[in-house]
C-alpha atoms as a PDB file:
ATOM      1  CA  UNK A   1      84.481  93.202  85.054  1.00  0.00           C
ATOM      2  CA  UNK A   2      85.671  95.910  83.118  1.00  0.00           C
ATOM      3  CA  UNK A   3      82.785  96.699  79.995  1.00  0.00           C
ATOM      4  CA  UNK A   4      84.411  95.889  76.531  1.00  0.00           C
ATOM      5  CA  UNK A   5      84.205  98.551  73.801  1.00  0.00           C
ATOM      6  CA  UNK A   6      82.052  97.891  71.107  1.00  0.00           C
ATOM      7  CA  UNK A   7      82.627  98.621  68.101  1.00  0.00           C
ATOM      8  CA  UNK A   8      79.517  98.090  65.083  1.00  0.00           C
ATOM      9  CA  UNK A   9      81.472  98.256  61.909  1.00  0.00           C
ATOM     10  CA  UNK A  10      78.917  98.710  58.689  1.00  0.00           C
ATOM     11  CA  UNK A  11      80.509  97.971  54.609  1.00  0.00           C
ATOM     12  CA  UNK A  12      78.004 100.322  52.963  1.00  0.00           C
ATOM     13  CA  UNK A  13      76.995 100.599  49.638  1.00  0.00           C
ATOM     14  CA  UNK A  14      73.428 102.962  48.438  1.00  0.00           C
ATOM     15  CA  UNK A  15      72.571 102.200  51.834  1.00  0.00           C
ATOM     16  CA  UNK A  16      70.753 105.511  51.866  1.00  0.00           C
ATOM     17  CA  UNK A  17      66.854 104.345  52.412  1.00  0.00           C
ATOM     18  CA  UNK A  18      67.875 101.898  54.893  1.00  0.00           C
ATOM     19  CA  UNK A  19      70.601 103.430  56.904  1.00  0.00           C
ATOM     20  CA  UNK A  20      68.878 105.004  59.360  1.00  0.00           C
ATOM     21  CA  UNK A  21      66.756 102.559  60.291  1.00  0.00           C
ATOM     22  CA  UNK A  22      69.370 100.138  60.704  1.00  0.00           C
ATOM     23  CA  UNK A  23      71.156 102.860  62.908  1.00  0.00           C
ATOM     24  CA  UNK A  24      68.131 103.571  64.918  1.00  0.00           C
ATOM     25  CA  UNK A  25      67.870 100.002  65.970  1.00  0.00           C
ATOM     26  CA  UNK A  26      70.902  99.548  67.415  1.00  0.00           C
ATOM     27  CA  UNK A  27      71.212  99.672  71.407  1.00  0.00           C
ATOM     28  CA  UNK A  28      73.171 102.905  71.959  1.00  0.00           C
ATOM     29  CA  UNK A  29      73.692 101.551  75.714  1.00  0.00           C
ATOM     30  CA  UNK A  30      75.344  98.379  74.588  1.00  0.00           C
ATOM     31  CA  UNK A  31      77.693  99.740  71.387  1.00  0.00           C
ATOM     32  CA  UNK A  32      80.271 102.740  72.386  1.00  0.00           C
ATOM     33  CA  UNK A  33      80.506 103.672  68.267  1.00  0.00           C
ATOM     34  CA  UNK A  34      79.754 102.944  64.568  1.00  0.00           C
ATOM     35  CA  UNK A  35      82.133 103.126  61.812  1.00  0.00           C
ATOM     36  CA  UNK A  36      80.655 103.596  58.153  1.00  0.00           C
ATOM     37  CA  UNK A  37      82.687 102.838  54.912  1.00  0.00           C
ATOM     38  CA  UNK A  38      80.989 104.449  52.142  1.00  0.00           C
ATOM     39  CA  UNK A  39      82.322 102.083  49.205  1.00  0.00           C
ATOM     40  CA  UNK A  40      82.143 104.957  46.539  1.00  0.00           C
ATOM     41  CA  UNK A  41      78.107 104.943  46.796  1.00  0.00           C
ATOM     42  CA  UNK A  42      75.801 106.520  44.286  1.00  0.00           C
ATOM     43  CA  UNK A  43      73.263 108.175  46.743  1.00  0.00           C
ATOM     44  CA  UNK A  44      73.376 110.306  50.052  1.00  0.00           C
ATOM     45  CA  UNK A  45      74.939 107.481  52.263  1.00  0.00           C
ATOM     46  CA  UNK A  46      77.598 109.501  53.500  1.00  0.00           C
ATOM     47  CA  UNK A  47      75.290 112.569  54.323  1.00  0.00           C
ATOM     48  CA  UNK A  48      72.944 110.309  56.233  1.00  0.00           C
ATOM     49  CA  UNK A  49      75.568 108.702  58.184  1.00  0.00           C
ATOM     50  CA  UNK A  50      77.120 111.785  59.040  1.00  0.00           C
ATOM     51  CA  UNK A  51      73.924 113.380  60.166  1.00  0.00           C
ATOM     52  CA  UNK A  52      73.354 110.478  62.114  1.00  0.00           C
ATOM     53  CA  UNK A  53      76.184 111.372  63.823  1.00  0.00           C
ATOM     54  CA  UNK A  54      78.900 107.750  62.436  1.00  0.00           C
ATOM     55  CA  UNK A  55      81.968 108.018  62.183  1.00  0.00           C
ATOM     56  CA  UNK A  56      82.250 107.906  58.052  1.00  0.00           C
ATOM     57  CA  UNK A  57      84.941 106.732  55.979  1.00  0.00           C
ATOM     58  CA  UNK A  58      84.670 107.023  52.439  1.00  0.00           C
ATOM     59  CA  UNK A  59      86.996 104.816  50.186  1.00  0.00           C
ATOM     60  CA  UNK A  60      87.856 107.461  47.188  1.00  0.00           C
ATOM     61  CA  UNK A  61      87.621 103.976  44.584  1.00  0.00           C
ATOM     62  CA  UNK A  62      85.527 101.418  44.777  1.00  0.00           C
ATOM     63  CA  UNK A  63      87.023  98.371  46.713  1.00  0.00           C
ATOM     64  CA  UNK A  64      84.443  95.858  46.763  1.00  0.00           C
ATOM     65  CA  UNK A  65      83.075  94.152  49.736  1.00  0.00           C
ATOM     66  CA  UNK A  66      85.725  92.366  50.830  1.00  0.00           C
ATOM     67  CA  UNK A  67      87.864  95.370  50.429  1.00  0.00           C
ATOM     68  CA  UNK A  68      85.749  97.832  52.987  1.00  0.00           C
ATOM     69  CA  UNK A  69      85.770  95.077  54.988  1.00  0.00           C
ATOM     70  CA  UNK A  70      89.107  94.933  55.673  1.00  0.00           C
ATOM     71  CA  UNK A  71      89.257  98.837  56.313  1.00  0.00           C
ATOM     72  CA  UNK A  72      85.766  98.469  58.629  1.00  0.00           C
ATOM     73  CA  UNK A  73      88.672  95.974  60.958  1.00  0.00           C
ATOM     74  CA  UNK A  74      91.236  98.278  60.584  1.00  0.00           C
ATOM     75  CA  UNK A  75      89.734 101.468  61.616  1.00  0.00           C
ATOM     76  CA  UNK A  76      87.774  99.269  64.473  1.00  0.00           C
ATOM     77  CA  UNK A  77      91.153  98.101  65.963  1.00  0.00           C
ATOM     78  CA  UNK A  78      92.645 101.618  65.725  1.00  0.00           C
ATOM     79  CA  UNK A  79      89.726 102.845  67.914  1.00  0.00           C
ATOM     80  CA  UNK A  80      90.265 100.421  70.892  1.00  0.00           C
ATOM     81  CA  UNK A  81      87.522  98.064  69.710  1.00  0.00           C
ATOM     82  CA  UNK A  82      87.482  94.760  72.069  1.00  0.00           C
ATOM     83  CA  UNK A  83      84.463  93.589  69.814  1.00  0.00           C
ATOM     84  CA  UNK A  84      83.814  94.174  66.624  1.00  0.00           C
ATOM     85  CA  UNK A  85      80.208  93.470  64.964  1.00  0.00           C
ATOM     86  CA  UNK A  86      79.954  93.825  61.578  1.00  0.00           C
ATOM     87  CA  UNK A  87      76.416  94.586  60.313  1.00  0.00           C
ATOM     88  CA  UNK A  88      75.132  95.417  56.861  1.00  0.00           C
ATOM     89  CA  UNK A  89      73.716  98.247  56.539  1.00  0.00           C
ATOM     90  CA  UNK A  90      70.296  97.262  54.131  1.00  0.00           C
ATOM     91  CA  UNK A  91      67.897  96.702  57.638  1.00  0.00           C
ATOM     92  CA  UNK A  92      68.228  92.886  56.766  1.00  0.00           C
ATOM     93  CA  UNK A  93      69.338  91.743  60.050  1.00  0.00           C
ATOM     94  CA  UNK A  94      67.668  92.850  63.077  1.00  0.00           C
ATOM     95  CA  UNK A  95      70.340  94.750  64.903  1.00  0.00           C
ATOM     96  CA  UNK A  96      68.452  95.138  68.506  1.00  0.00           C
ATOM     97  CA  UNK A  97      69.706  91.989  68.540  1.00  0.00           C
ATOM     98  CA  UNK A  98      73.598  92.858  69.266  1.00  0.00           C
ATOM     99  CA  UNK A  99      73.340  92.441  72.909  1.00  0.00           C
ATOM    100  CA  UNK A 100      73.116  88.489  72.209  1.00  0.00           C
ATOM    101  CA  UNK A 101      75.294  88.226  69.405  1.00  0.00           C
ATOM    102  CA  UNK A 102      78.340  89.813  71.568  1.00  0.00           C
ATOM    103  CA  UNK A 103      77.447  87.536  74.463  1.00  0.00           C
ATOM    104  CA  UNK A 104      78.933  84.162  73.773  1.00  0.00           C
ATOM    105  CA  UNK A 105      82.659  86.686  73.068  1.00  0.00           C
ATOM    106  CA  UNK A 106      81.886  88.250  76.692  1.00  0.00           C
ATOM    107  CA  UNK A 107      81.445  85.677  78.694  1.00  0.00           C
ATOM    108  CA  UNK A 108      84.691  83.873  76.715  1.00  0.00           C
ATOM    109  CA  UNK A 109      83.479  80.833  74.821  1.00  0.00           C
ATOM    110  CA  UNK A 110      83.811  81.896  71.804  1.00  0.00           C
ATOM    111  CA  UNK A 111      85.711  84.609  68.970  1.00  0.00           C
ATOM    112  CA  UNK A 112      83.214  84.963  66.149  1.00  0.00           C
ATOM    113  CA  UNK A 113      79.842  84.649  66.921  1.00  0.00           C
ATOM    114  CA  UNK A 114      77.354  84.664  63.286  1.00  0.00           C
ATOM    115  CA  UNK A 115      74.102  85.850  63.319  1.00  0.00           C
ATOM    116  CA  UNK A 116      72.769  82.664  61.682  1.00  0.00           C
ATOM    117  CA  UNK A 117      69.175  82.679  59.677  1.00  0.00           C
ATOM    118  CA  UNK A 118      68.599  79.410  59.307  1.00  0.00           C
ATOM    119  CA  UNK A 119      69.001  78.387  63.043  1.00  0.00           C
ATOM    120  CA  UNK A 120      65.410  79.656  64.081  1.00  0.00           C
ATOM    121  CA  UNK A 121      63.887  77.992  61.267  1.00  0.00           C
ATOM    122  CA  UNK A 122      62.299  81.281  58.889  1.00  0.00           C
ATOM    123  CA  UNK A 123      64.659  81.703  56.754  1.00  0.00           C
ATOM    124  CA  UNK A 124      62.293  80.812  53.911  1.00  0.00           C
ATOM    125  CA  UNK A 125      59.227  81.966  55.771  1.00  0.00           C
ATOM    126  CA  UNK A 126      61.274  85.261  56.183  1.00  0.00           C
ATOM    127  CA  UNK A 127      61.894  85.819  52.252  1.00  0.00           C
ATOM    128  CA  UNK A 128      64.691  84.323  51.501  1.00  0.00           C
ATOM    129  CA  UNK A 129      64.648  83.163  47.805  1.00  0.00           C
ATOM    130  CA  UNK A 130      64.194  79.382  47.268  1.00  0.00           C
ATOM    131  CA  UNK A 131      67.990  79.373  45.400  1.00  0.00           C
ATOM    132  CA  UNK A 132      69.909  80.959  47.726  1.00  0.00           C
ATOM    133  CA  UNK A 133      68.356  78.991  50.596  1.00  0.00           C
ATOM    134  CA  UNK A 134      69.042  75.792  48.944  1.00  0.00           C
ATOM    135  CA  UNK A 135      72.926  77.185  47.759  1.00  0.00           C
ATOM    136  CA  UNK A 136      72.949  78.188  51.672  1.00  0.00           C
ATOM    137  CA  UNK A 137      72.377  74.545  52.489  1.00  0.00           C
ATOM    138  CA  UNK A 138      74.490  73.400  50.318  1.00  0.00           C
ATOM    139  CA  UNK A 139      78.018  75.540  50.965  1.00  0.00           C
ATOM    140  CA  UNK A 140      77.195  74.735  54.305  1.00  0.00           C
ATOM    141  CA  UNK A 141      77.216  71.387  54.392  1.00  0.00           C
ATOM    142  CA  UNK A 142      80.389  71.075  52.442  1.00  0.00           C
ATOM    143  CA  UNK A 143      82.125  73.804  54.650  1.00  0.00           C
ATOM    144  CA  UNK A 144      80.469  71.758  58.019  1.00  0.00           C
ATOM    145  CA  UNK A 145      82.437  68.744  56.282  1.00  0.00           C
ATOM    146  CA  UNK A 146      85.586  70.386  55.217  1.00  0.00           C
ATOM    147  CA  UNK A 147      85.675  72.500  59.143  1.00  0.00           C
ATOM    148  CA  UNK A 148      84.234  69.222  61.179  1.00  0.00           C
ATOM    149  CA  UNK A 149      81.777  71.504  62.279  1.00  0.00           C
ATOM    150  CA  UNK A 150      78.323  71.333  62.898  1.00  0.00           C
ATOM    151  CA  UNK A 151      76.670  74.799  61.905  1.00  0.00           C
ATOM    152  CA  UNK A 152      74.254  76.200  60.647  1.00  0.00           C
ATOM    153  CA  UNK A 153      75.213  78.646  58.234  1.00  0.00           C
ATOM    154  CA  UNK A 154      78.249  80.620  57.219  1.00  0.00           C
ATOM    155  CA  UNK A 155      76.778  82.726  55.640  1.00  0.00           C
ATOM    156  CA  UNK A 156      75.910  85.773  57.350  1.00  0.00           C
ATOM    157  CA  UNK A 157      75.978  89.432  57.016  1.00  0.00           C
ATOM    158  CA  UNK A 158      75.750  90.081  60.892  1.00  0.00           C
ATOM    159  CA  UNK A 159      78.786  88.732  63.020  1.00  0.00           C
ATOM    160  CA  UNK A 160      80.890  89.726  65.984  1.00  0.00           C
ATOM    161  CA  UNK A 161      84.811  89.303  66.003  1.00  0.00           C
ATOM    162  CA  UNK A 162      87.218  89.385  69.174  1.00  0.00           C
ATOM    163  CA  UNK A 163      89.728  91.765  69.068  1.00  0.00           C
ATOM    164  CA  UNK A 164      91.938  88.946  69.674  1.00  0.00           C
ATOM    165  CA  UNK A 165      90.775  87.476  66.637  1.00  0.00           C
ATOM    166  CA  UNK A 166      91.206  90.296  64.760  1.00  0.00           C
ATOM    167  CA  UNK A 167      94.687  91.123  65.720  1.00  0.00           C
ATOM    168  CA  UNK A 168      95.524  87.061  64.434  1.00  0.00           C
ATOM    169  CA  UNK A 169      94.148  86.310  61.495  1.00  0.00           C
ATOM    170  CA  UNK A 170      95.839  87.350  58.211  1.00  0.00           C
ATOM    171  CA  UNK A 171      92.057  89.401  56.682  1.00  0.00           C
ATOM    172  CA  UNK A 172      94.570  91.503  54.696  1.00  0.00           C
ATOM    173  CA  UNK A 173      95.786  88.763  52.420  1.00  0.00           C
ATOM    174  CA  UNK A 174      91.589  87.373  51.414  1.00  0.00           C
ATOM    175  CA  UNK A 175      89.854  88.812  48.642  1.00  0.00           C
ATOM    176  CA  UNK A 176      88.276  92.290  47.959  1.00  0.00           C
ATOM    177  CA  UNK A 177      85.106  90.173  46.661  1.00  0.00           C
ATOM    178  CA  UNK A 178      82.436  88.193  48.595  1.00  0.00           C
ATOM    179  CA  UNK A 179      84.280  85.290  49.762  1.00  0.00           C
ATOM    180  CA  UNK A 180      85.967  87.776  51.903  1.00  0.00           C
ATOM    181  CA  UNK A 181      83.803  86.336  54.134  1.00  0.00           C
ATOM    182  CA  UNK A 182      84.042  82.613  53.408  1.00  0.00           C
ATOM    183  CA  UNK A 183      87.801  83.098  53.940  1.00  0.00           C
ATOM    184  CA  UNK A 184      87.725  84.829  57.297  1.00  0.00           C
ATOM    185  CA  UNK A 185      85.659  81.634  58.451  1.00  0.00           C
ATOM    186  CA  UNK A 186      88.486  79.439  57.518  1.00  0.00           C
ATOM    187  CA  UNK A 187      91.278  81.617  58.649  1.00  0.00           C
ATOM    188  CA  UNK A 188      89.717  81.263  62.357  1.00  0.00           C
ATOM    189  CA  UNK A 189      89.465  77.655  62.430  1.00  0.00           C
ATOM    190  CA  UNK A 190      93.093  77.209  60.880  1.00  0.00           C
ATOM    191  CA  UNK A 191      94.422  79.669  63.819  1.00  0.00           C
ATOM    192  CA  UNK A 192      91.758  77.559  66.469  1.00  0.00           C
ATOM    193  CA  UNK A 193      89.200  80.236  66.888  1.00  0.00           C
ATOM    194  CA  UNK A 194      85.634  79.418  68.422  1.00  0.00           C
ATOM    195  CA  UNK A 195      82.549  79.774  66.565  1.00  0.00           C
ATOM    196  CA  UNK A 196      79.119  80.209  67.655  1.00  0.00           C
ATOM    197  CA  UNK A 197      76.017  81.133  66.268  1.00  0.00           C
ATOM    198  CA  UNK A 198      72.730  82.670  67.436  1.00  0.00           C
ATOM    199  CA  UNK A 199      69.485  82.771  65.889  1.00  0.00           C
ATOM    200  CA  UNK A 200      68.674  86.028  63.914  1.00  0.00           C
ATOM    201  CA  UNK A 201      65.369  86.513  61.939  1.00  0.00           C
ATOM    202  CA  UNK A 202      65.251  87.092  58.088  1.00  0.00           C
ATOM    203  CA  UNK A 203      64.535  90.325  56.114  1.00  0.00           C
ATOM    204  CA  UNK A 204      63.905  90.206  52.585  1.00  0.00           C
ATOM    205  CA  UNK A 205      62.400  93.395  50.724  1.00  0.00           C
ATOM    206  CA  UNK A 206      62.265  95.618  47.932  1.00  0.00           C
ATOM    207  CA  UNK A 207      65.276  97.915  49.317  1.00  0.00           C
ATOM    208  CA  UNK A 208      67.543  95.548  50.936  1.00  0.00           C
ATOM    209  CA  UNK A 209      70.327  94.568  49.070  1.00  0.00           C
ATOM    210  CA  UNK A 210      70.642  91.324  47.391  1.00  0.00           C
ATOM    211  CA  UNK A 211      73.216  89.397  45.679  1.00  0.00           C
ATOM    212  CA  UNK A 212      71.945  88.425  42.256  1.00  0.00           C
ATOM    213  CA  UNK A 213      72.623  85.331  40.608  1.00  0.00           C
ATOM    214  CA  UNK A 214      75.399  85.170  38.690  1.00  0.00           C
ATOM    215  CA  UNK A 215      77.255  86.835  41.928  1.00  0.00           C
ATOM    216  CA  UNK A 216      75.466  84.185  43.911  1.00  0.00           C
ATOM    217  CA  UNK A 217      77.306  81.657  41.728  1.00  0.00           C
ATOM    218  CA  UNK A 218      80.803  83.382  41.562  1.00  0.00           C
ATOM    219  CA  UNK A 219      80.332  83.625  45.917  1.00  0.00           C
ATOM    220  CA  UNK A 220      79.911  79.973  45.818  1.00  0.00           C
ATOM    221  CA  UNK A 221      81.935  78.653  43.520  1.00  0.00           C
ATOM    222  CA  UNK A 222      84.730  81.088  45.441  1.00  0.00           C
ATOM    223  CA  UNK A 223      83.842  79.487  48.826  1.00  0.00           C
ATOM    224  CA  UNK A 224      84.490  75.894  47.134  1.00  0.00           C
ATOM    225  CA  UNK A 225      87.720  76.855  46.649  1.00  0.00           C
ATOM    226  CA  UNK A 226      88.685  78.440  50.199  1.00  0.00           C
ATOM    227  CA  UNK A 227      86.928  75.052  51.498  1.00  0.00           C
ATOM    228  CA  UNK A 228      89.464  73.316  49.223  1.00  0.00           C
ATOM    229  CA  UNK A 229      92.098  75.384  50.010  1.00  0.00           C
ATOM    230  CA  UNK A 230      91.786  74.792  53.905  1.00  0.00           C
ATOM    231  CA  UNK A 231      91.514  71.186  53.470  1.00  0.00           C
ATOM    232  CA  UNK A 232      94.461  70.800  51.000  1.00  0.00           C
ATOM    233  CA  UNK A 233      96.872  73.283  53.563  1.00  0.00           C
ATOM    234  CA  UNK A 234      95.399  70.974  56.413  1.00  0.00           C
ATOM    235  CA  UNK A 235      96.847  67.962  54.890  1.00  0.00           C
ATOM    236  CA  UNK A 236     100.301  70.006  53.928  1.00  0.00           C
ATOM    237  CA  UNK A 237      99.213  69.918  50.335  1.00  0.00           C
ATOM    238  CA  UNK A 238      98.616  73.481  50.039  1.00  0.00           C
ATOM    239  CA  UNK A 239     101.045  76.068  51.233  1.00  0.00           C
ATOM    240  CA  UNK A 240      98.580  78.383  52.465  1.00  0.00           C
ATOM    241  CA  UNK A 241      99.950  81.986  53.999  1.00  0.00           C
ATOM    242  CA  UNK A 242      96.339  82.873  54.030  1.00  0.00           C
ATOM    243  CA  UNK A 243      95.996  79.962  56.589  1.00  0.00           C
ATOM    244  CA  UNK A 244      99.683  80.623  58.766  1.00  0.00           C
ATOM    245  CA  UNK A 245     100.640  84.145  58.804  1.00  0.00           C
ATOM    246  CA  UNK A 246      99.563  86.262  61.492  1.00  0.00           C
ATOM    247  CA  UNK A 247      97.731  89.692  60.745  1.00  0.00           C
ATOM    248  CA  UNK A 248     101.398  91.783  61.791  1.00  0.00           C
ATOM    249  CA  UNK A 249     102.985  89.822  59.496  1.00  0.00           C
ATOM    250  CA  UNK A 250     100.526  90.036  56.252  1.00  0.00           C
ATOM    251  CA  UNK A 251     100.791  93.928  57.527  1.00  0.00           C
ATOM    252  CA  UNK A 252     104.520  93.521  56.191  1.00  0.00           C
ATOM    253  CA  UNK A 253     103.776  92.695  53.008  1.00  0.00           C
ATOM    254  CA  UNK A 254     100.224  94.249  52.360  1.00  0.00           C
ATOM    255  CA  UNK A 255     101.130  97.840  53.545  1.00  0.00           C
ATOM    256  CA  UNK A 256     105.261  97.880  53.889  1.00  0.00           C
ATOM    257  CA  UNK A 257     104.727  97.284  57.623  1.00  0.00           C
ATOM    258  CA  UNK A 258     102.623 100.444  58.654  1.00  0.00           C
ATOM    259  CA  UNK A 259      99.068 101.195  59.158  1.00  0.00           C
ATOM    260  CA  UNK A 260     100.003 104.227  58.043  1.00  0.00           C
ATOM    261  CA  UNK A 261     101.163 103.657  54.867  1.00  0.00           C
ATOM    262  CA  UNK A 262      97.619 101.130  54.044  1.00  0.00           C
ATOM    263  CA  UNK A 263      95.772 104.908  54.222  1.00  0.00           C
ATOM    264  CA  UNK A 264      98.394 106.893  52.331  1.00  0.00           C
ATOM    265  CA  UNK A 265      98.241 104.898  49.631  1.00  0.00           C
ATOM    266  CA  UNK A 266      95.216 106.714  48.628  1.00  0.00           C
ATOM    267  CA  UNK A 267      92.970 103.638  49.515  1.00  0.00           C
ATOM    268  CA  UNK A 268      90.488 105.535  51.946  1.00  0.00           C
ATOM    269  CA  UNK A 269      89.608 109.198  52.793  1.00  0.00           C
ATOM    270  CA  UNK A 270      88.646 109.846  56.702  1.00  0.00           C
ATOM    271  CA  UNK A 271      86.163 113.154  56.796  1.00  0.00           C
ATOM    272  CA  UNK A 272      85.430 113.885  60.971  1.00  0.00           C
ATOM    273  CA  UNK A 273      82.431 112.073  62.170  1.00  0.00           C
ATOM    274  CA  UNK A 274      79.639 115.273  62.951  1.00  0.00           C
ATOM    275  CA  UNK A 275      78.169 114.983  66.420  1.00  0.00           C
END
């Protein structure tokens, strides 16, 4: 069987003191290449990543999460990925542990595979504040109820995509915010992706980065409504694009049909990657 191209895709922002470590982790045998989107960033995150040798991409405006996300996917399907992992870049997640989280896409059970912190149990144990883990629990029990699902969190910055998955879903048309993330969930069980999970151990410290509280609330009071969304275009209440247009055809109407014409708008600058 032929070896799939991996592709690590990491939406960075001041990632500078944890960058390399993150990098370093990674098994170089296992990925073929790391993409970087510097989201405007007020240290050295580009210089680090290009002395490490990652291919950079440096949005010239600030896009928001969401929005590098959606140019990490891009550039990843331009360069041939057949998985995609998307990793943050802040040394939270441990990302030796790629080899597993790709797995469950290789052997073809599943299309998105999430990294999930709460599965092995030290999620609290691990650092993660008492609010967020009990908002964690709580989003994802309404999402397990709204997807008929039985997970164990959603909420994840480590995950692997298919490319198949990838080239379906509509990521163009979700938000430039957090929920970008929320939304992609929903997108791939409204096109009838599989999901897995795998357990992933937690990282909380002075220099990764953290969501604070107000965000925390606007990120869950924004995945309420996807949750509502999908549930309202599941019972043809809702007429939800975001749920039934393919990715070629929110291409149409996001960037006038072209890849080409997403870049030249000025969204993103492309410097060479130094090796």
């Amino acid at each position: 069987m032929k070896k799939p191209t991996v592709i690590v895709t990491m939406p960075a922002y001041n990632a500078a003191k944890t960058l390399e470590r993150t990098y370093g982790d990674l098994p170089k045998d296992i990925v073929d290449h790391v993409i970087l989107v510097d989201d405007v960033s007020q240290d050295n995150t580009v210089e680090i990543a290009r002395r490490l040798g990652l291919k950079v991409i440096a949005h010239r405006h600030n896009r928001g999460y969401g929005g590098n996300q959606k140019t990490c996917y891009l550039e990843a399907l331009k360069d041939g990925a057949d998985i995609v992992v998307m990793l943050h870049p802040d040394y939270q997640y441990d990302s030796r542990l790629v080899p597993e989280l790709i797995a469950p896409i290789q052997e073809g059970w599943a299309d998105l595979v999430l990294g999930s912190r709460i599965l092995g149990g030290q999620a609290l144990a691990g650092g993660m504040p008492l609010y967020k883990y009990i908002s964690n629990r709580f989003l994802t029990f309404c999402e397990n109820v709204a997807f008929r699902q039985s997970l164990s969190e959603y909420h994840t910055g480590f995950r692997a995509y298919s490319r198949r998955l990838l080239e379906t879903i509509p990521f163009l048309l979700n938000s430039d915010k957090f929920v970008f993330d929320s939304e992609v969930i929903a997108q791939s069980f409204a096109f009838g992706f599989r999901i897995a999970e795998i357990p992933v151990p937690t990282r909380y410290f002075a220099d990764a980065s953290s969501v604070n509280w107000r965000s925390s609330i606007v990120y869950g009071l924004g995945t309420l409504g996807v949750v509502a969304r999908y549930v309202l275009n599941r019972w043809g209440m809702f007429p939800g694009v975001q749920f039934r247009q393919s990715l070629d055809e929110a291409l149409q109407h996001y960037a006038g049909g072209t890849l080409d014409r997403f870049e030249s708008e000025g969204r993103v600058s492309s410097p060479p990657a130094q090796h």
